[in-house]
PDB file of N, CA and C in Angstrom:
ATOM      1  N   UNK A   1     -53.533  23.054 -86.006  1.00  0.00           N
ATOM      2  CA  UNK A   1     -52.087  23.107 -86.091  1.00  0.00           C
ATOM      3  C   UNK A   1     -51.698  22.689 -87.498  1.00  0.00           C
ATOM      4  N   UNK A   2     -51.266  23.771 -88.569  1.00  0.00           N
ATOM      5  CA  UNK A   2     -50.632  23.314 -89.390  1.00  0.00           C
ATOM      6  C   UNK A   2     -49.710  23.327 -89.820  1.00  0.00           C
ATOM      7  N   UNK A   3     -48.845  22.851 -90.168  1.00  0.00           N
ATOM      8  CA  UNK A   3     -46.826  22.653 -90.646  1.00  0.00           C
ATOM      9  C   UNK A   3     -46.721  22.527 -92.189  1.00  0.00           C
ATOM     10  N   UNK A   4     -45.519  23.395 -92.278  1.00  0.00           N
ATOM     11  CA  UNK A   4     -45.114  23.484 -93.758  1.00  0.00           C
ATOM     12  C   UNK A   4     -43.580  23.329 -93.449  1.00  0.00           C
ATOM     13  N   UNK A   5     -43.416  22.616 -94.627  1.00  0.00           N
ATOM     14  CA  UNK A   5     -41.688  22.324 -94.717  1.00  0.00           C
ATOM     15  C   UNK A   5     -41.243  22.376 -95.823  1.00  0.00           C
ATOM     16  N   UNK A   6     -39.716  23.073 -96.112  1.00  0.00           N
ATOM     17  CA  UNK A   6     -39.091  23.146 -96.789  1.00  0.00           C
ATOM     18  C   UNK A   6     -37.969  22.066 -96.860  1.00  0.00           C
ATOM     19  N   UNK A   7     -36.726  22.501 -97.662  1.00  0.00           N
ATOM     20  CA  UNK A   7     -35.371  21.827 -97.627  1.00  0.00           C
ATOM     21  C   UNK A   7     -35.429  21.984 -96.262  1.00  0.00           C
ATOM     22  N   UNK A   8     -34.905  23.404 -96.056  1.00  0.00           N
ATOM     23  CA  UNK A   8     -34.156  24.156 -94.821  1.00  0.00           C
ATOM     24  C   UNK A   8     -34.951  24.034 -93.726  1.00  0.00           C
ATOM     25  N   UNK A   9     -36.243  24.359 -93.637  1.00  0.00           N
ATOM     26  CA  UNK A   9     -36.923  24.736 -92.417  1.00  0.00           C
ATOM     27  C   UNK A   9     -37.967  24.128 -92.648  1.00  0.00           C
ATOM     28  N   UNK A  10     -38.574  24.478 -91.110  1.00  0.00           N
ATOM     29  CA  UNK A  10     -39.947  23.979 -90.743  1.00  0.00           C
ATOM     30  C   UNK A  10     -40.612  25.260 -90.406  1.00  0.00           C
ATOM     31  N   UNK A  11     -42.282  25.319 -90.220  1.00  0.00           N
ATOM     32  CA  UNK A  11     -43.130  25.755 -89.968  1.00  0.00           C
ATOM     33  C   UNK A  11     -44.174  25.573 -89.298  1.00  0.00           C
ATOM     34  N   UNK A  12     -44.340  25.918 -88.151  1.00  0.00           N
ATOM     35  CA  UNK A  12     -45.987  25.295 -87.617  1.00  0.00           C
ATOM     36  C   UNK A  12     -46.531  26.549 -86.861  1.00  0.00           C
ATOM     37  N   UNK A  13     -47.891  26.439 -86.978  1.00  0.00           N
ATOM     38  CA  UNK A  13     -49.049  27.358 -86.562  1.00  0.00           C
ATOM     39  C   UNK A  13     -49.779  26.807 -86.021  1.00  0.00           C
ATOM     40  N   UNK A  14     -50.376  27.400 -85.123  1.00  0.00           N
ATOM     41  CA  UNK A  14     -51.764  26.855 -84.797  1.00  0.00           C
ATOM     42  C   UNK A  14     -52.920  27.962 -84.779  1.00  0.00           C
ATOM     43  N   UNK A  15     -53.825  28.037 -85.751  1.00  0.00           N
ATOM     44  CA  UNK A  15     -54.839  29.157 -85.935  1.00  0.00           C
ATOM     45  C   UNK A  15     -56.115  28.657 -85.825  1.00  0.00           C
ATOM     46  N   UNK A  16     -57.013  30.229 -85.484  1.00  0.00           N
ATOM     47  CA  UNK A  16     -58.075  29.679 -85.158  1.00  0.00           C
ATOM     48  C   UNK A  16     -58.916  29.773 -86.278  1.00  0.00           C
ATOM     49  N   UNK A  17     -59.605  29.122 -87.004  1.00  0.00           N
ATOM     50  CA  UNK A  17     -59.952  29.533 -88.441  1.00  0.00           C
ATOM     51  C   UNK A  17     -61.356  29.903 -88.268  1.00  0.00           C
ATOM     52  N   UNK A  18     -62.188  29.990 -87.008  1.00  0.00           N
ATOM     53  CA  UNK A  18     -63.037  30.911 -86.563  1.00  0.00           C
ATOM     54  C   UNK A  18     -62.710  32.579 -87.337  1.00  0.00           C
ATOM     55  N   UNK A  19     -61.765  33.165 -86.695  1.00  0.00           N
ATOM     56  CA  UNK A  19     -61.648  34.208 -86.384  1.00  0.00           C
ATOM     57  C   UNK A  19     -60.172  34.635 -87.490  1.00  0.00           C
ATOM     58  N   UNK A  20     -59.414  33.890 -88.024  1.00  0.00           N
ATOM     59  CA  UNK A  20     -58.870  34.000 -88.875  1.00  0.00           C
ATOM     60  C   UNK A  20     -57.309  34.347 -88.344  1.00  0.00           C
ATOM     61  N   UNK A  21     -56.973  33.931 -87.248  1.00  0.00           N
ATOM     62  CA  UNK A  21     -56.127  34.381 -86.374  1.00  0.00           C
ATOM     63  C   UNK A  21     -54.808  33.324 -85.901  1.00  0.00           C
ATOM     64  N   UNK A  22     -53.793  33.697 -86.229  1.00  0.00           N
ATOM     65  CA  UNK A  22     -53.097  32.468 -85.761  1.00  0.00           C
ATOM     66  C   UNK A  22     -52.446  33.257 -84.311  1.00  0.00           C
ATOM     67  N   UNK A  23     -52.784  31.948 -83.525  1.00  0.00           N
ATOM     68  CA  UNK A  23     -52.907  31.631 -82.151  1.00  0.00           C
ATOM     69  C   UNK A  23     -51.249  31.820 -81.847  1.00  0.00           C
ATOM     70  N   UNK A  24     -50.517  30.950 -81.803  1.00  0.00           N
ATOM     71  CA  UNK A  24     -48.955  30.473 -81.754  1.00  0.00           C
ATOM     72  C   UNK A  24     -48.806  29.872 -83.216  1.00  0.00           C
ATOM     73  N   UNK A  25     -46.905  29.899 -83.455  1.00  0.00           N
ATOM     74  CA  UNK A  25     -46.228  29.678 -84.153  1.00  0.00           C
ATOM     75  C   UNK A  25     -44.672  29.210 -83.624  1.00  0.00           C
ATOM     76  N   UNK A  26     -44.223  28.700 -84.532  1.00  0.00           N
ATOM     77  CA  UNK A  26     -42.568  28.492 -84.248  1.00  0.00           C
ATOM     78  C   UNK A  26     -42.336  28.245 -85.246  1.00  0.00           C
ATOM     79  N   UNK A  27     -41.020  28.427 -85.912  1.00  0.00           N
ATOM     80  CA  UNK A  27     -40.265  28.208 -86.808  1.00  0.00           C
ATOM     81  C   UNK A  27     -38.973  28.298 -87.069  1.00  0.00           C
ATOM     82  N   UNK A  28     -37.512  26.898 -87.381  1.00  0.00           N
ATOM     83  CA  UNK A  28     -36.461  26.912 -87.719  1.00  0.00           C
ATOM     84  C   UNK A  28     -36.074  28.339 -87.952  1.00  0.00           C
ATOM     85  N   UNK A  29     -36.636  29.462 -88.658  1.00  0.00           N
ATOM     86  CA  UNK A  29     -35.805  30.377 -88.624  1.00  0.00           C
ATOM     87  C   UNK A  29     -35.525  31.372 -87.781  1.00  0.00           C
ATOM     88  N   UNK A  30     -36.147  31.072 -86.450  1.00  0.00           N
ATOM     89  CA  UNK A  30     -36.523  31.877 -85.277  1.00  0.00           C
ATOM     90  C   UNK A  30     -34.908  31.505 -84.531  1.00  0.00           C
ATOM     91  N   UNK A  31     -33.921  32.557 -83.646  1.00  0.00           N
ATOM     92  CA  UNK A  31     -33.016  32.511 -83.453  1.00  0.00           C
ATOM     93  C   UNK A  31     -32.345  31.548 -82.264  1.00  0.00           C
ATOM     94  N   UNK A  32     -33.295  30.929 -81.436  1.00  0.00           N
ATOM     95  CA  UNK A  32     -33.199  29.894 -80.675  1.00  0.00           C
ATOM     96  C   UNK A  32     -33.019  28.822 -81.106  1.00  0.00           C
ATOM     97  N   UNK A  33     -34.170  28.652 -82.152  1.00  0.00           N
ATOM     98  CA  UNK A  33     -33.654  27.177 -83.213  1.00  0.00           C
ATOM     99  C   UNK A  33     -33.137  27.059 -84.492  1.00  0.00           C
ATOM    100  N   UNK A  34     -32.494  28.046 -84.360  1.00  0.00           N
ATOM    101  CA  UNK A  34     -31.776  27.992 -85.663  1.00  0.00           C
ATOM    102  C   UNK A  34     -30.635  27.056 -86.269  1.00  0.00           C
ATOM    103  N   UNK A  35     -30.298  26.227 -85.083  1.00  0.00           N
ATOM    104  CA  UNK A  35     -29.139  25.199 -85.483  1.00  0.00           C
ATOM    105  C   UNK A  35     -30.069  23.913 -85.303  1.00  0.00           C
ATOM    106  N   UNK A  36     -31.379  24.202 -85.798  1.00  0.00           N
ATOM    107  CA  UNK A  36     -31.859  23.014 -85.720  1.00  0.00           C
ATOM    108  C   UNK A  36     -32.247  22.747 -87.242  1.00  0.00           C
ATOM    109  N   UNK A  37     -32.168  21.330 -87.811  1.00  0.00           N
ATOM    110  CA  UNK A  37     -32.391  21.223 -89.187  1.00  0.00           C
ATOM    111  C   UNK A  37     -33.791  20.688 -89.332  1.00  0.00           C
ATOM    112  N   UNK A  38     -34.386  20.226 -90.734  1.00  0.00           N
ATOM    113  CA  UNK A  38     -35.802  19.642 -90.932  1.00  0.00           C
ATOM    114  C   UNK A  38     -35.396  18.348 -91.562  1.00  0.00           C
ATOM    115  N   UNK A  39     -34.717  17.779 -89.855  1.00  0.00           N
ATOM    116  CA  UNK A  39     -34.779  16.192 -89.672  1.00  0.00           C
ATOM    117  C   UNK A  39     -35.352  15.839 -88.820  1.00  0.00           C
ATOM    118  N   UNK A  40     -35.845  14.137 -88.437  1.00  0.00           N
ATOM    119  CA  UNK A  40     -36.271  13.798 -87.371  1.00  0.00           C
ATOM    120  C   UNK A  40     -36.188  14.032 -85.863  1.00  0.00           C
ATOM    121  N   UNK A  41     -34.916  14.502 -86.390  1.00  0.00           N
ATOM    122  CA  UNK A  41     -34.495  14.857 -84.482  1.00  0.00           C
ATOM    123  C   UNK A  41     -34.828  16.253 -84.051  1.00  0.00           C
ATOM    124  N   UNK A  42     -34.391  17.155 -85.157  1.00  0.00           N
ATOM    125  CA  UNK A  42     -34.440  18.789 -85.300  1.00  0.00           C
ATOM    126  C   UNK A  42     -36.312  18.639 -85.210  1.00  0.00           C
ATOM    127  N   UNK A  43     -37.318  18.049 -85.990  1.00  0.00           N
ATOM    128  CA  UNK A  43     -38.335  18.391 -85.885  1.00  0.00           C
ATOM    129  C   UNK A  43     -39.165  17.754 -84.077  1.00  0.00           C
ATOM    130  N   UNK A  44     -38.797  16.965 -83.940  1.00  0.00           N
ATOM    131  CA  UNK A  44     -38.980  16.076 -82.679  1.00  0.00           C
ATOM    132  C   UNK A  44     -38.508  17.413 -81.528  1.00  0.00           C
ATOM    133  N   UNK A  45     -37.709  18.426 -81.608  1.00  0.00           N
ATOM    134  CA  UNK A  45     -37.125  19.084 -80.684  1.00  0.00           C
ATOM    135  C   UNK A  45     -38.569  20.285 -80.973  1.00  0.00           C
ATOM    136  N   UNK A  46     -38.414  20.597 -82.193  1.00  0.00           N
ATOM    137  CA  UNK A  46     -38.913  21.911 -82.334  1.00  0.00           C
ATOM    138  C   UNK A  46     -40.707  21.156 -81.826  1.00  0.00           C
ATOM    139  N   UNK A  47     -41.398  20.062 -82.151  1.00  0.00           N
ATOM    140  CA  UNK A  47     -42.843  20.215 -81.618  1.00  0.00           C
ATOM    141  C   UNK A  47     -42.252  19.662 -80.092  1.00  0.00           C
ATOM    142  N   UNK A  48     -41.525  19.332 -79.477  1.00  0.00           N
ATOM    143  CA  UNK A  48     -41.816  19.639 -77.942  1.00  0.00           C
ATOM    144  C   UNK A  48     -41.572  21.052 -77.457  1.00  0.00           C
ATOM    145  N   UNK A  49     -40.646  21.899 -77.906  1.00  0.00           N
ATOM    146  CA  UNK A  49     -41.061  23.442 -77.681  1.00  0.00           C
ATOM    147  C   UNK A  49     -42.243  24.163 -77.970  1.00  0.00           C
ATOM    148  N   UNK A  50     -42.401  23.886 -79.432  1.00  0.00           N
ATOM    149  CA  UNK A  50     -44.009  23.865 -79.126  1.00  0.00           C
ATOM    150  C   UNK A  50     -44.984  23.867 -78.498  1.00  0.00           C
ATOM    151  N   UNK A  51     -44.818  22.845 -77.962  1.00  0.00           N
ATOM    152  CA  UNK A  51     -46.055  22.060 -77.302  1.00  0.00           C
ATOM    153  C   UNK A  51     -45.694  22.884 -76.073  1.00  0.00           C
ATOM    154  N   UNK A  52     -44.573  22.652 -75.382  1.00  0.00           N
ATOM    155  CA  UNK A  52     -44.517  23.851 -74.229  1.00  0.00           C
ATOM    156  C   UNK A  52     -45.003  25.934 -74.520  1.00  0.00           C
ATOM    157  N   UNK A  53     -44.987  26.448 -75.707  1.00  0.00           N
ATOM    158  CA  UNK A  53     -45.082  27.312 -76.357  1.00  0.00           C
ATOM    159  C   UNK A  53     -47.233  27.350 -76.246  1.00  0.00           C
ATOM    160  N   UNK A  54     -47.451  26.210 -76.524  1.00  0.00           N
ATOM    161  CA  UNK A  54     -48.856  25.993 -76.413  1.00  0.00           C
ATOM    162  C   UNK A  54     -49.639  25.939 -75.277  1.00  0.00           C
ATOM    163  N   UNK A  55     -48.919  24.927 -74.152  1.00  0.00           N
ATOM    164  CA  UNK A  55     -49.358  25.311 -72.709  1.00  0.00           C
ATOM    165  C   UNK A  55     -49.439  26.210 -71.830  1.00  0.00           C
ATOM    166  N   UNK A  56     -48.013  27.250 -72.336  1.00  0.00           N
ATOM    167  CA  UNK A  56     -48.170  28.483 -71.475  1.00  0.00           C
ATOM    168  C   UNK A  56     -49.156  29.318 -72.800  1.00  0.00           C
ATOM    169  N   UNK A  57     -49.667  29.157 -73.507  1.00  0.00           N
ATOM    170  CA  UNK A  57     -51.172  29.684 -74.199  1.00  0.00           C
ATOM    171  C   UNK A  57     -52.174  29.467 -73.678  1.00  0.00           C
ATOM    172  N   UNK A  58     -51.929  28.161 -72.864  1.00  0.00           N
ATOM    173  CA  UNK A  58     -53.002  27.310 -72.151  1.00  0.00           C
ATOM    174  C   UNK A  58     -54.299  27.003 -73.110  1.00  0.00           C
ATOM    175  N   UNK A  59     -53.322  26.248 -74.550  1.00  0.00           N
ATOM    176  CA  UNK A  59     -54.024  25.288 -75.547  1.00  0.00           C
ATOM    177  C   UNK A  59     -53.317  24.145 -75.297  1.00  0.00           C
ATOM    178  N   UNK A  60     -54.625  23.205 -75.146  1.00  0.00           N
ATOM    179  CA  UNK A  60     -54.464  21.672 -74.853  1.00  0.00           C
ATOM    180  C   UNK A  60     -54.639  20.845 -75.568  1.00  0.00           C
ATOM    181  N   UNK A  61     -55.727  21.227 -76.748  1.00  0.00           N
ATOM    182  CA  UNK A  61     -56.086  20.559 -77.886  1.00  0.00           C
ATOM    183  C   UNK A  61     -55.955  21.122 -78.816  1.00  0.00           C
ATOM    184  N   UNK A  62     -55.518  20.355 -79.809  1.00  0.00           N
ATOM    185  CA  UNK A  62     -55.248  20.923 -81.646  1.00  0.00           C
ATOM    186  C   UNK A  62     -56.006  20.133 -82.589  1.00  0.00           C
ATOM    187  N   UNK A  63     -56.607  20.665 -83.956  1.00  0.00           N
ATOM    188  CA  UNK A  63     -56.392  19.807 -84.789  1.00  0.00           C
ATOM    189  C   UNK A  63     -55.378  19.703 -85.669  1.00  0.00           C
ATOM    190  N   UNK A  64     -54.679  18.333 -86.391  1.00  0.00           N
ATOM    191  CA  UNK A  64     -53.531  18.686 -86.841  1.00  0.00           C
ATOM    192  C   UNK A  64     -53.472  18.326 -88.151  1.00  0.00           C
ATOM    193  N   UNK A  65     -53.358  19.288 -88.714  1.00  0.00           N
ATOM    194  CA  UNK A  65     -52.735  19.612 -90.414  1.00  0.00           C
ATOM    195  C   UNK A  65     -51.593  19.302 -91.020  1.00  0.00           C
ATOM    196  N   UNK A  66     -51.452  18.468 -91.876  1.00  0.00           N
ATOM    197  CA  UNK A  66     -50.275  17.727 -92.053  1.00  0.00           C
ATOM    198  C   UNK A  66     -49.966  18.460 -93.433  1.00  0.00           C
ATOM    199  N   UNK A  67     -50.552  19.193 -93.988  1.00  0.00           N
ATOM    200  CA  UNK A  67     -50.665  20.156 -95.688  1.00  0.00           C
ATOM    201  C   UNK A  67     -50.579  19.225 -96.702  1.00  0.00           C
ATOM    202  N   UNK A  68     -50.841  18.462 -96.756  1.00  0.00           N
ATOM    203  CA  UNK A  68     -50.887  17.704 -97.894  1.00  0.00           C
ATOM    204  C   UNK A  68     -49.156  16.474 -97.771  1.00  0.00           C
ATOM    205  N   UNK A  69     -48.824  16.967 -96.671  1.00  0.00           N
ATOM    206  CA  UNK A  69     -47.630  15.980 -96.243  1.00  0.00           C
ATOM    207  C   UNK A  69     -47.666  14.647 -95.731  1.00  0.00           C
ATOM    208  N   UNK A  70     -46.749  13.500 -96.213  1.00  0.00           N
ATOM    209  CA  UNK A  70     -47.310  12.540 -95.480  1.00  0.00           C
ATOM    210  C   UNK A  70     -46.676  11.987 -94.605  1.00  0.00           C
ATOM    211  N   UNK A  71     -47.548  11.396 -93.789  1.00  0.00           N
ATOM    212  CA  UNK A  71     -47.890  11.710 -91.740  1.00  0.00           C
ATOM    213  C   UNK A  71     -46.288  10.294 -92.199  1.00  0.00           C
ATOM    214  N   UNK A  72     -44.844  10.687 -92.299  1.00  0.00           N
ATOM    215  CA  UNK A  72     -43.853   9.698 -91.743  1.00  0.00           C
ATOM    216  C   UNK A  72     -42.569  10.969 -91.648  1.00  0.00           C
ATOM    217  N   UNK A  73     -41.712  10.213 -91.260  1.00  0.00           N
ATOM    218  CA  UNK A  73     -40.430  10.615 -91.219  1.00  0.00           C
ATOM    219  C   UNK A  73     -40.747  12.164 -90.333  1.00  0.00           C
ATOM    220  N   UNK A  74     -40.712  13.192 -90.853  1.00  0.00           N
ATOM    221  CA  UNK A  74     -39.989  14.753 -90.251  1.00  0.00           C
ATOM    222  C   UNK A  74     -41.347  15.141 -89.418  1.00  0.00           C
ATOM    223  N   UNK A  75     -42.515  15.140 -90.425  1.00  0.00           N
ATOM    224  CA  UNK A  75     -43.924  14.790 -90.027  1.00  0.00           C
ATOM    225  C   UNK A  75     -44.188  14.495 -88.792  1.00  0.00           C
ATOM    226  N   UNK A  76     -44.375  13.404 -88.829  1.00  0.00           N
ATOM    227  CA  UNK A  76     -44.397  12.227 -87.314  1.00  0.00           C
ATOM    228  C   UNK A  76     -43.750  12.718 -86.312  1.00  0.00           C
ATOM    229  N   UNK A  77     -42.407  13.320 -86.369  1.00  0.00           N
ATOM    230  CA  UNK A  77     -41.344  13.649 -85.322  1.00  0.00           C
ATOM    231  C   UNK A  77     -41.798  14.842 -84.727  1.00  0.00           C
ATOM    232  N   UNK A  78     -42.245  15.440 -85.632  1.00  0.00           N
ATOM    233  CA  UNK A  78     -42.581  17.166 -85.196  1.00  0.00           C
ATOM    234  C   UNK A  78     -44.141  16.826 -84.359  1.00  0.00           C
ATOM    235  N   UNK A  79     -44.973  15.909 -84.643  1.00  0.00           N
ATOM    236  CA  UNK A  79     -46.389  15.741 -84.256  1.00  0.00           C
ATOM    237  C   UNK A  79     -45.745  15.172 -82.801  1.00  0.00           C
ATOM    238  N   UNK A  80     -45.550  13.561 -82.775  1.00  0.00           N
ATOM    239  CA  UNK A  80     -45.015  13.164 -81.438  1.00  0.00           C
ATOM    240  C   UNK A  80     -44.137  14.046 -80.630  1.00  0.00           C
ATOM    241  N   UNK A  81     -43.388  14.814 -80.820  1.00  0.00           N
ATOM    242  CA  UNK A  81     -42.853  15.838 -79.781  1.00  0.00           C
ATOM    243  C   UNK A  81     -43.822  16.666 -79.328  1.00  0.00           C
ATOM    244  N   UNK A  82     -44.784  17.314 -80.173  1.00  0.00           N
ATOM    245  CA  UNK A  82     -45.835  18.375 -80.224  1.00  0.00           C
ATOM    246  C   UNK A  82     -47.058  17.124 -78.910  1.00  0.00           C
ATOM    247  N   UNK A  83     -46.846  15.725 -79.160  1.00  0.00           N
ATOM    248  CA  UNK A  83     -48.097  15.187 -78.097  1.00  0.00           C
ATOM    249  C   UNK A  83     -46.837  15.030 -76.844  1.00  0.00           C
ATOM    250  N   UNK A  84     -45.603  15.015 -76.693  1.00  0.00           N
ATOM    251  CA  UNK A  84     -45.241  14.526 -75.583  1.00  0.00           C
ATOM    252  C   UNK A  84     -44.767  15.617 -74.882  1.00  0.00           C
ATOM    253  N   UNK A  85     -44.913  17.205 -75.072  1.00  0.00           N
ATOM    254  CA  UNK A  85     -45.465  17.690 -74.121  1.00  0.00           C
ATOM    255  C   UNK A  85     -46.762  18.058 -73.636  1.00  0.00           C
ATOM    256  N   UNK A  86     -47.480  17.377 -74.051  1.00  0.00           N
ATOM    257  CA  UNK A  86     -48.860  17.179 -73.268  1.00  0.00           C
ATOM    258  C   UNK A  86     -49.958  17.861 -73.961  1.00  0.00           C
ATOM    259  N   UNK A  87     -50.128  18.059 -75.531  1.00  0.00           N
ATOM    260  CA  UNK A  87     -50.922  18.157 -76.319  1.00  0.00           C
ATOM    261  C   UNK A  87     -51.653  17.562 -77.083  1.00  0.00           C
ATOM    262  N   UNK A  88     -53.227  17.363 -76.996  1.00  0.00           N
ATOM    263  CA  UNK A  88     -54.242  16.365 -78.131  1.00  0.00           C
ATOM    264  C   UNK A  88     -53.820  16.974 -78.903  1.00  0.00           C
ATOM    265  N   UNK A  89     -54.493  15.611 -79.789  1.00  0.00           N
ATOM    266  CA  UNK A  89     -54.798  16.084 -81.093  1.00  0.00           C
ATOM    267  C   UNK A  89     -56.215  15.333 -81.366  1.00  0.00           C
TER     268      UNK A  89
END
């Protein structure tokens, strides 16, 4: 699972780097979350959709890629939503 962030938006994937394939995605500019911003709360929303987005994939475990970001603030929010619907890491 890796996330990229801008001002505006967020980004997350989860690929299989086996096969070169990304698995699931979501992203702020997708029309459901679009009134969501890349703050704590906006990212906290978008990894528990996620994480629901991942179960009906029926992926349970991730590893997680932070891109060279560091693991506080928007980070953290988007990861802990992404574990509290019921995803390792």
């Amino acid at each position: 699972m890796t996330v990229t962030r801008s001002n505006k938006n967020l980004f997350v994937q989860v690929i299989n780097d086996d096969e070169g394939k990304t698995l699931a995605s979501i992203s702020t500019l997708e029309k459901e979350f679009a009134d969501l911003k890349p703050t704590t709360e906006g990212a906290a929303k978008l990894g528990e959709a996620f994480g629901k987005r991942l179960q009906d994939k029926k992926i349970t475990t991730v590893v997680f890629d932070r891109n060279g970001y560091l693991y506080h603030g928007v980070v953290k929010a988007l990861a802990d939503g992404t574990r509290s619907a019921g995803i390792i890491f």
